[in-house]
N, C-alpha and C. Protein backbone atom coordinates (compact mmCIF):
# COMPACT_ATOMS: atom_id res chain seq x y z
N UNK A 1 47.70 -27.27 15.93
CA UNK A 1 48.43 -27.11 17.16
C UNK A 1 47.76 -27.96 18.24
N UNK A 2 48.57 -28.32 18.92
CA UNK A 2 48.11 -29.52 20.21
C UNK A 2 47.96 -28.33 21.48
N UNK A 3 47.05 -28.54 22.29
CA UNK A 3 46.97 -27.76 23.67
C UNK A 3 47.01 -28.91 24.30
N UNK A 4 47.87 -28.90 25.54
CA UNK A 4 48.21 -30.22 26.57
C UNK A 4 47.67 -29.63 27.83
N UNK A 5 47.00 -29.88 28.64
CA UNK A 5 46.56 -29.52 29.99
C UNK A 5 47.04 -30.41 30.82
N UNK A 6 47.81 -30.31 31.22
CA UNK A 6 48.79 -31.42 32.06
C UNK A 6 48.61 -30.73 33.70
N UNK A 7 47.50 -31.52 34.53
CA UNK A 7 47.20 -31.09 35.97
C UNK A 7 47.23 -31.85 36.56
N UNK A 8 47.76 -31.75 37.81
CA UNK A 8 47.59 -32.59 39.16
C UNK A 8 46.87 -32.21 39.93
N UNK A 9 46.30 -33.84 40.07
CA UNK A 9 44.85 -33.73 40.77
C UNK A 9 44.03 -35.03 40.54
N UNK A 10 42.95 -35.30 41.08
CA UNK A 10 42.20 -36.49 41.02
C UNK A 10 41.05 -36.55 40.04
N UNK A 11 40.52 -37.25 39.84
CA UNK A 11 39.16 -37.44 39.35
C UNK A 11 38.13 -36.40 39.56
N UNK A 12 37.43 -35.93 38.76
CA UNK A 12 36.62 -34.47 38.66
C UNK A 12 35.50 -35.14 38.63
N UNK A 13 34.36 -34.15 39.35
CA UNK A 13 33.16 -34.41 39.62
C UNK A 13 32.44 -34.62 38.28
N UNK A 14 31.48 -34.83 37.75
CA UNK A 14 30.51 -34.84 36.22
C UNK A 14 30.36 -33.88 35.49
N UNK A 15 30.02 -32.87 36.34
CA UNK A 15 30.14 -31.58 35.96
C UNK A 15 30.71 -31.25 34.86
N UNK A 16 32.24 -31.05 35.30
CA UNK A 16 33.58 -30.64 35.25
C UNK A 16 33.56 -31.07 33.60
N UNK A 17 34.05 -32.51 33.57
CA UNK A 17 33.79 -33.67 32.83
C UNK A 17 32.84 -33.24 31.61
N UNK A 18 31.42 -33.05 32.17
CA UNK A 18 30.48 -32.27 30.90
C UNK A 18 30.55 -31.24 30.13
N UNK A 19 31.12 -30.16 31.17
CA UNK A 19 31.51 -29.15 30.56
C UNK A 19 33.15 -28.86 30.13
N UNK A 20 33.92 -29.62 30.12
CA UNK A 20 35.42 -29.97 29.51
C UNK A 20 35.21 -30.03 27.93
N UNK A 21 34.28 -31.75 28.00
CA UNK A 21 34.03 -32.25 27.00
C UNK A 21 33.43 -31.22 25.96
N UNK A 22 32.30 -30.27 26.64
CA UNK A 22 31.07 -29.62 25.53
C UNK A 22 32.13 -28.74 24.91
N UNK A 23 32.97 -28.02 25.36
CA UNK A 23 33.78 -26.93 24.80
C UNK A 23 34.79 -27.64 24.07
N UNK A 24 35.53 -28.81 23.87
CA UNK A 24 36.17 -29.70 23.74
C UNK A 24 35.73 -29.80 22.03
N UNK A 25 34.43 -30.11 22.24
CA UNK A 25 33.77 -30.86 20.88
C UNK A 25 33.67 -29.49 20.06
N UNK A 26 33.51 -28.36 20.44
CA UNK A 26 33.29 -26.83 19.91
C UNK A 26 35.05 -26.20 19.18
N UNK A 27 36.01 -27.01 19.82
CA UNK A 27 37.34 -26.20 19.20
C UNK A 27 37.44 -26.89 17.79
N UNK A 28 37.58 -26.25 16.83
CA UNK A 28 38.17 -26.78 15.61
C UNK A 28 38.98 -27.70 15.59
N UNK A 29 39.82 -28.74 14.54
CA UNK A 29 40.25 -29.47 14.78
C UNK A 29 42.21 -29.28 14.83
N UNK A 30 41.96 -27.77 14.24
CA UNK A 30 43.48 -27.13 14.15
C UNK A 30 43.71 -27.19 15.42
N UNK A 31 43.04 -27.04 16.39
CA UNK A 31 43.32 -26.81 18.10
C UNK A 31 42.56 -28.09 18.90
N UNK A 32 43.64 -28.74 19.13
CA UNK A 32 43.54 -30.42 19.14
C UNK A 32 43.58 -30.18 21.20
N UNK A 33 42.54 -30.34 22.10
CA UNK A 33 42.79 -30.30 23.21
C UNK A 33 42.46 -31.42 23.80
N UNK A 34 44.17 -31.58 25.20
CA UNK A 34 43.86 -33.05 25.24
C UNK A 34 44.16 -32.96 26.95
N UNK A 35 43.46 -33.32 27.69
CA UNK A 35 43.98 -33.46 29.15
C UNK A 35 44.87 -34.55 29.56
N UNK A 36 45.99 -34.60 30.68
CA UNK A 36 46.53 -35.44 31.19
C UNK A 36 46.82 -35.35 32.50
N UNK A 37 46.04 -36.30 33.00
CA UNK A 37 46.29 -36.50 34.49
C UNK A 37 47.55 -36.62 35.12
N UNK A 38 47.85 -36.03 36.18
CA UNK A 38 49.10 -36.29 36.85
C UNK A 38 49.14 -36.39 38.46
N UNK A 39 49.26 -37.43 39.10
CA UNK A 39 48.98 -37.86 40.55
C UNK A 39 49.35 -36.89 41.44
N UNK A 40 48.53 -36.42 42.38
CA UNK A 40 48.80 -35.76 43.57
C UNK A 40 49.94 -36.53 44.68
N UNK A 41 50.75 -35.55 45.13
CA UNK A 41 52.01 -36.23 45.68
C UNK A 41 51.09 -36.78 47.38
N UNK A 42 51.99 -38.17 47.59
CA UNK A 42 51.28 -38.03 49.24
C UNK A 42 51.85 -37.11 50.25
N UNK A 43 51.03 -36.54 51.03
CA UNK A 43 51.17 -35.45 51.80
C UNK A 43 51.79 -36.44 53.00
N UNK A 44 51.35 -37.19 53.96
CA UNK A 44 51.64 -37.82 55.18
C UNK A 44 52.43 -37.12 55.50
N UNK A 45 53.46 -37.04 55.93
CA UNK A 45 54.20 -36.18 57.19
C UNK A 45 55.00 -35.17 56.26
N UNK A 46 55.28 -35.24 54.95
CA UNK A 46 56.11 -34.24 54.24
C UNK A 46 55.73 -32.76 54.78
N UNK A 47 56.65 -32.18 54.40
CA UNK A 47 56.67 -30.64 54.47
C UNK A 47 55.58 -29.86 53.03
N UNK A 48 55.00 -28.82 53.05
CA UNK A 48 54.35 -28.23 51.98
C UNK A 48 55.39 -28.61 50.81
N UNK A 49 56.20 -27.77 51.24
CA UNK A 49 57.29 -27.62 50.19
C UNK A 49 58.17 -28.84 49.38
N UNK A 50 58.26 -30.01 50.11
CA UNK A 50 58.65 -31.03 49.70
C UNK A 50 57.10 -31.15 48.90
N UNK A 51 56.11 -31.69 49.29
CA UNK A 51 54.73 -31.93 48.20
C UNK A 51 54.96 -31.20 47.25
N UNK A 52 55.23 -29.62 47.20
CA UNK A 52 54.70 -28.87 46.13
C UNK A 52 56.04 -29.17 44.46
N UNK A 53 57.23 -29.78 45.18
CA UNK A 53 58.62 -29.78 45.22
C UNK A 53 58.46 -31.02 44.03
N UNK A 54 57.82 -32.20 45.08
CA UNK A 54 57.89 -33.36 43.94
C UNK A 54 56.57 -33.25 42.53
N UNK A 55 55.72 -32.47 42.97
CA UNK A 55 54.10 -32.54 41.92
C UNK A 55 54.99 -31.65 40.57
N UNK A 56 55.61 -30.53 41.41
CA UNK A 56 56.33 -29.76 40.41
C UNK A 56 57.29 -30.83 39.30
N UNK A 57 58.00 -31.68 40.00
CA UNK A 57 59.17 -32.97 39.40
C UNK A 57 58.54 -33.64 38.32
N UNK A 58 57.11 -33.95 38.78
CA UNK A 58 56.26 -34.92 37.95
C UNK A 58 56.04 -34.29 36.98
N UNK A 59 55.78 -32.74 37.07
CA UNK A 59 54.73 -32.06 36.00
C UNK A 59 56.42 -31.65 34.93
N UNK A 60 57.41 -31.54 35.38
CA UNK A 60 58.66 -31.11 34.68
C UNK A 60 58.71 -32.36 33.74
N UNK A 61 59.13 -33.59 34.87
CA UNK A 61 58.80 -34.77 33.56
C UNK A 61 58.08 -35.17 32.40
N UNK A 62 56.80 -34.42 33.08
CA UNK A 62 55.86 -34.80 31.28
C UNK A 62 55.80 -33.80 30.22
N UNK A 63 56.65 -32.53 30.72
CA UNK A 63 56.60 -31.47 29.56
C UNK A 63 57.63 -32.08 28.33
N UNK A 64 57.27 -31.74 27.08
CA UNK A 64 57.82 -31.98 25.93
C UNK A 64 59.00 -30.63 25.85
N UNK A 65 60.06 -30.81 25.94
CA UNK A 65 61.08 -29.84 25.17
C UNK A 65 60.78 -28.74 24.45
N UNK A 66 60.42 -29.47 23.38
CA UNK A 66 59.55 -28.44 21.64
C UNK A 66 58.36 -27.79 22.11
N UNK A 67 57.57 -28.13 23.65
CA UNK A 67 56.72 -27.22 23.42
C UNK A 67 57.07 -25.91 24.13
N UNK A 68 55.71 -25.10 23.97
CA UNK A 68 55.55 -23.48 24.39
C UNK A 68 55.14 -23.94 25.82
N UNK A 69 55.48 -23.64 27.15
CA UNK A 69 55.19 -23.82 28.72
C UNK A 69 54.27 -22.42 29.17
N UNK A 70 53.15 -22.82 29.50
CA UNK A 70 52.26 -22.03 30.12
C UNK A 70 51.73 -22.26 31.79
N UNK A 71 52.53 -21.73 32.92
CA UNK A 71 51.68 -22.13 33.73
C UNK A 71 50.40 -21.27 34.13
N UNK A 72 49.08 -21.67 34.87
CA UNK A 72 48.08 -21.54 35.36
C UNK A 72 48.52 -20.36 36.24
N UNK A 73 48.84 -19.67 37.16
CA UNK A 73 48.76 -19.32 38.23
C UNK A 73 48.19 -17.87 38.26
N UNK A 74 47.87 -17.77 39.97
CA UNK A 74 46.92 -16.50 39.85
C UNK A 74 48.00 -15.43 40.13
N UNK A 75 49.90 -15.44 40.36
CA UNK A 75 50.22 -14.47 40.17
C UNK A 75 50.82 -14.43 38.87
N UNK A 76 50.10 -14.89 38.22
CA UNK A 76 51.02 -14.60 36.47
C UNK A 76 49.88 -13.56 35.98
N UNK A 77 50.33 -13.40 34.45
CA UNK A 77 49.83 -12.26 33.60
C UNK A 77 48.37 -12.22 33.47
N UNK A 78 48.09 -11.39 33.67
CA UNK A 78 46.32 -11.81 33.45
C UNK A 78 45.72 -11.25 32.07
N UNK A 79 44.98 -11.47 31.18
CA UNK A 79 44.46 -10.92 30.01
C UNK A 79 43.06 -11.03 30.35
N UNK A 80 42.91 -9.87 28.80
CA UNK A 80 41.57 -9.62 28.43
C UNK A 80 41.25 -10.87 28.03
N UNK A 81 39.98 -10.68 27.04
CA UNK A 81 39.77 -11.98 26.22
C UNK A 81 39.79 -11.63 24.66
N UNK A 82 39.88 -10.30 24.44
CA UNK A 82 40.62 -9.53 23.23
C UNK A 82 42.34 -10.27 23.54
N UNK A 83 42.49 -9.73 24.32
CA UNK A 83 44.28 -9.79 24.66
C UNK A 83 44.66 -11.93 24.44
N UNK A 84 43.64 -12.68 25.11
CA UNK A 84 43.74 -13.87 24.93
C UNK A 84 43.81 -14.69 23.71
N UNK A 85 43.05 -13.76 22.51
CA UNK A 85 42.66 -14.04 21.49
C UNK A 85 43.59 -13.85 20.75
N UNK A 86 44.72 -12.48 20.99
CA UNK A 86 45.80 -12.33 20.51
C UNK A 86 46.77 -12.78 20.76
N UNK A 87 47.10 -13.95 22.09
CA UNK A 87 48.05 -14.50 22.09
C UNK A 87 47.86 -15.90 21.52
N UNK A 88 46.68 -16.32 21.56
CA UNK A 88 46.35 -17.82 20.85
C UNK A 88 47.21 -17.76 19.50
N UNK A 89 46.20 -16.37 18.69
CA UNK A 89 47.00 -15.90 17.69
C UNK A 89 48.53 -16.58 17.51
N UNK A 90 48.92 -15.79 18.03
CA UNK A 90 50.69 -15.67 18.37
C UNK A 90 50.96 -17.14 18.30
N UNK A 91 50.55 -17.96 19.43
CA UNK A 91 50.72 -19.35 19.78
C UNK A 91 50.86 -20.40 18.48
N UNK A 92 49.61 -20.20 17.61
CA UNK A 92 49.59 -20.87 16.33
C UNK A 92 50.36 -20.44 15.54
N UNK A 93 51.07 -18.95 15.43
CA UNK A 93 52.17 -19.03 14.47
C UNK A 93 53.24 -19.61 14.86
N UNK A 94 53.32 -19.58 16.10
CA UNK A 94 54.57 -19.82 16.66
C UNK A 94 55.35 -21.46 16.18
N UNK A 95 54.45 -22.22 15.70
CA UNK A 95 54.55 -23.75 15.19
C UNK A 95 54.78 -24.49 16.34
N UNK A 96 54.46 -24.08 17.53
CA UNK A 96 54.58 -24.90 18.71
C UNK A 96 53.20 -25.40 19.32
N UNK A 97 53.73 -26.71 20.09
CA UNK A 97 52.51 -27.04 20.32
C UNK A 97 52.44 -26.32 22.12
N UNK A 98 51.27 -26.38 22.92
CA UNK A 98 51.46 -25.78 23.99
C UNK A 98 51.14 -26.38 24.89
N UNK A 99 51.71 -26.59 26.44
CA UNK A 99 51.36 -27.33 27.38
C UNK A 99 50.71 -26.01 28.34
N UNK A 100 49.55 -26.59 28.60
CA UNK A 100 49.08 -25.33 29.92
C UNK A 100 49.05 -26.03 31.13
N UNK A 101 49.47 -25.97 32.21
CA UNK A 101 50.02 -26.65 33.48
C UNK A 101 48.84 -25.79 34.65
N UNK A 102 48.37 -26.92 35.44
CA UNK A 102 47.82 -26.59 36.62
C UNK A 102 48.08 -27.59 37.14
N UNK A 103 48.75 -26.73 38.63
CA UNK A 103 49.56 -27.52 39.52
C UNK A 103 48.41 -27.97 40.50
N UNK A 104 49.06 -28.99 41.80
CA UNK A 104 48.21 -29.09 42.71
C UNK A 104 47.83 -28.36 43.72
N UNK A 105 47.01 -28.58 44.52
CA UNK A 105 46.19 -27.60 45.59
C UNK A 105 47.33 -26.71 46.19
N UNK A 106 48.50 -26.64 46.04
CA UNK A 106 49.25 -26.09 46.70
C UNK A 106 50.27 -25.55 45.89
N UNK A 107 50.11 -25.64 44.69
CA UNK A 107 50.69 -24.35 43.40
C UNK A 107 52.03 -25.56 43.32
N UNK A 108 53.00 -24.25 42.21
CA UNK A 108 53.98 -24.80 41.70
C UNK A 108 55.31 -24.44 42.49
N UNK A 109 56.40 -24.99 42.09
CA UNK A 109 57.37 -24.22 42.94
C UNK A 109 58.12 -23.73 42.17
N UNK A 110 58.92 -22.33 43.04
CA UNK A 110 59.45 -21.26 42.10
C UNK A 110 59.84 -21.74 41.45
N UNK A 111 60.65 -23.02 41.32
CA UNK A 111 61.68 -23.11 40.10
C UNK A 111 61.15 -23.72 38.89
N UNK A 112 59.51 -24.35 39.13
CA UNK A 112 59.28 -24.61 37.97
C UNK A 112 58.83 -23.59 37.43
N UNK A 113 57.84 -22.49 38.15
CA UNK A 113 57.03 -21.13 37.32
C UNK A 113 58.68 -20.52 36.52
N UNK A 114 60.03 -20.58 37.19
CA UNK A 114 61.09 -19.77 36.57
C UNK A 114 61.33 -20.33 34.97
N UNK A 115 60.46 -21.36 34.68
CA UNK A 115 61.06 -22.79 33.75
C UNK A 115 60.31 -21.85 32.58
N UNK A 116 58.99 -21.67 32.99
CA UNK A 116 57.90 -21.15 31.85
C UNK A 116 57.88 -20.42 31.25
N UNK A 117 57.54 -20.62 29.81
CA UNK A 117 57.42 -19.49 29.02
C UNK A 117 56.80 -18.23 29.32
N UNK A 118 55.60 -18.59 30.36
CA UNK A 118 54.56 -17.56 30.51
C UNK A 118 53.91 -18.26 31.51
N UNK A 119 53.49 -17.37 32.69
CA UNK A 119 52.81 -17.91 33.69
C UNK A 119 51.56 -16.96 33.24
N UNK A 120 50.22 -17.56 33.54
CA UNK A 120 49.20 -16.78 33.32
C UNK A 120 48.17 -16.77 34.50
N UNK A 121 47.50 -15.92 34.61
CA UNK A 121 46.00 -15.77 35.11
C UNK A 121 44.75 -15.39 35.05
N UNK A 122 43.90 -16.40 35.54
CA UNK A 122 42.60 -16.51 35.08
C UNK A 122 41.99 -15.74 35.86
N UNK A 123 42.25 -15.17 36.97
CA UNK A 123 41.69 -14.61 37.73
C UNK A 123 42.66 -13.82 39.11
N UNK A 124 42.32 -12.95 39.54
CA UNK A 124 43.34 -12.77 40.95
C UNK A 124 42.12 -13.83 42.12
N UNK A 125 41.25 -14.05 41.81
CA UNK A 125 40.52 -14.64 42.87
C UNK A 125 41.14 -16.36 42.64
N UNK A 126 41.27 -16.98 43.99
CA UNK A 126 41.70 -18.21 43.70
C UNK A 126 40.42 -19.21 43.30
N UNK A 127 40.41 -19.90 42.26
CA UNK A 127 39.16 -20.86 42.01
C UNK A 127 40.20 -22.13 41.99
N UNK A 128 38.81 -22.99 42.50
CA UNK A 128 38.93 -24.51 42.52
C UNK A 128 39.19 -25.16 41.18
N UNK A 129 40.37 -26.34 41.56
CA UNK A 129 40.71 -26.42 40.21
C UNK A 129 39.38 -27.53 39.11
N UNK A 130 38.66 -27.95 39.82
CA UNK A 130 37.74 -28.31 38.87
C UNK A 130 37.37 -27.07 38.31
N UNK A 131 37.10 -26.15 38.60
CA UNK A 131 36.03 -24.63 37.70
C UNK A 131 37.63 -24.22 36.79
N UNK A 132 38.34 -24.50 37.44
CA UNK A 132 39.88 -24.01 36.42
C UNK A 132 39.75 -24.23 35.19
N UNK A 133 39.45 -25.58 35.55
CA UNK A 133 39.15 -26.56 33.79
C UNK A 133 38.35 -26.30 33.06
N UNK A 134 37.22 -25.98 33.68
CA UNK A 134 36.18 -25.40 32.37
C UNK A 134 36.28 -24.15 32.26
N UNK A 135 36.65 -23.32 32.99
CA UNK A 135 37.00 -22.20 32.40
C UNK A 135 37.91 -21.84 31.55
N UNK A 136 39.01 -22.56 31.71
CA UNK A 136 40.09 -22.89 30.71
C UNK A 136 39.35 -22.89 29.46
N UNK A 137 39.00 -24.30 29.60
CA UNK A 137 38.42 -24.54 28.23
C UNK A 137 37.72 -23.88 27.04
N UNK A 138 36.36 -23.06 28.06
CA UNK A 138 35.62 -21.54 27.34
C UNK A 138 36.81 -21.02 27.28
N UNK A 139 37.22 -20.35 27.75
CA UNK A 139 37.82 -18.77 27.58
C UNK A 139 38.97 -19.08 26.07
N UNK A 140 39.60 -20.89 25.89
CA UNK A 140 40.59 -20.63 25.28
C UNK A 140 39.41 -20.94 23.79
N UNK A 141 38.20 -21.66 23.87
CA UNK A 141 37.13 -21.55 22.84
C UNK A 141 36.86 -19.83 22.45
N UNK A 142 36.40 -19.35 23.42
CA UNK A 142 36.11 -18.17 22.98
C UNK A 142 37.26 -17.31 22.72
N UNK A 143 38.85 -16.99 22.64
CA UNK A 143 39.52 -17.28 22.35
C UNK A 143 39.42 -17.27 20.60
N UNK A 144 39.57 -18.50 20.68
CA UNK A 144 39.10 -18.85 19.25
C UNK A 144 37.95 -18.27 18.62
N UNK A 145 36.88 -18.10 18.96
CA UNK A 145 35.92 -17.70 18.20
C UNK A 145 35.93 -16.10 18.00
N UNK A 146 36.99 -15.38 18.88
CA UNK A 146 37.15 -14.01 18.00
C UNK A 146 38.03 -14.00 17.31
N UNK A 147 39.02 -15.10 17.00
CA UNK A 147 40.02 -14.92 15.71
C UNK A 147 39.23 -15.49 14.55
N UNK A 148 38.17 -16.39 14.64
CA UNK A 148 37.39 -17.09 13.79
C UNK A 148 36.23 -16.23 13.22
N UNK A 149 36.19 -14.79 13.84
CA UNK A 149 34.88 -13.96 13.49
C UNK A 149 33.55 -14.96 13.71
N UNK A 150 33.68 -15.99 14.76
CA UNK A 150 32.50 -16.70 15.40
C UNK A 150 31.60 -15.72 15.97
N UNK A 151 30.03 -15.91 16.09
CA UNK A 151 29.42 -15.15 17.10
C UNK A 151 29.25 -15.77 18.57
N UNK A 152 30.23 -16.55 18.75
CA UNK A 152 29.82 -17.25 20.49
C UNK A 152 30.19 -15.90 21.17
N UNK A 153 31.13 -14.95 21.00
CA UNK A 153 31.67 -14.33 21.82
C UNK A 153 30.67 -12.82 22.23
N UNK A 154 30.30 -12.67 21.38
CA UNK A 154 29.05 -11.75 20.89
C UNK A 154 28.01 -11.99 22.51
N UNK A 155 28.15 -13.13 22.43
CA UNK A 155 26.32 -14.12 22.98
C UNK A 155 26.23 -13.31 25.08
């Protein structure tokens, strides 16, 4: 199964980058994770809503049809990491591949969250979307490592 992280936004600090990659190199190869950048709209005199309006347009354009739509957000469903583990589950039977979407600094707009299969959350606290990414990354590793009877999750 392919995981697509399709976010808008700029260039991430090293950090980010280090710890993307380390969890990256840790998923098996059944769970193929791949980031794709997508340009922040220019703000100059637009309205919020026009910005949030077109990032949403961009991010609609690069979704694949065939896949499963997951957005990021902090008012979607929130799980355990038991509960996460069981939807990964789910995800890989499902024979779909999955796009997980994080929008820009200023979220998605209703009509794309109405588009999604599943809006999710990582947190009710809002985090910066660089820490988004690596947390993403662990949580959907560890994730994996309790359907895998791994001991990372244990640690």
């Amino acid at each position: 199964m392919k995981l697509t992280v399709l976010t808008v936004g700029g260039r991430m600090p090293r950090w980010v980058d280090e710890g993307v990659t380390e969890y990256q190199k840790r998923l098996p190869p059944e769970l193929q994770l791949s980031f794709r950048e997508l340009p922040l709209a220019r703000r100059g005199n637009q309205s919020l809503q026009a910005v949030v309006r077109k990032e949403s347009e961009s991010i609609r354009a690069a979704l694949s049809p065939r896949d499963h739509w997951v957005a990021l957000d902090v008012g979607g469903r929130s799980f355990s990491t038991e509960q996460l583990a069981s939807e990964l589950t789910t995800w890989q039977l499902s024979g779909h591949n999955i796009s997980l979407i994080i929008g820009g600094p200023d979220g998605l707009s209703d009509e794309l969250r109405r588009e999604m299969h599943l809006c999710w959350s990582l947190s009710p606290l809002t985090l910066p979307h660089p820490l988004v990414r690596v947390v993403l990354v662990e949580q959907l590793y560890r994730a994996w490592s309790i359907n895998a009877g791994h001991p990372y999750h244990r640690s």
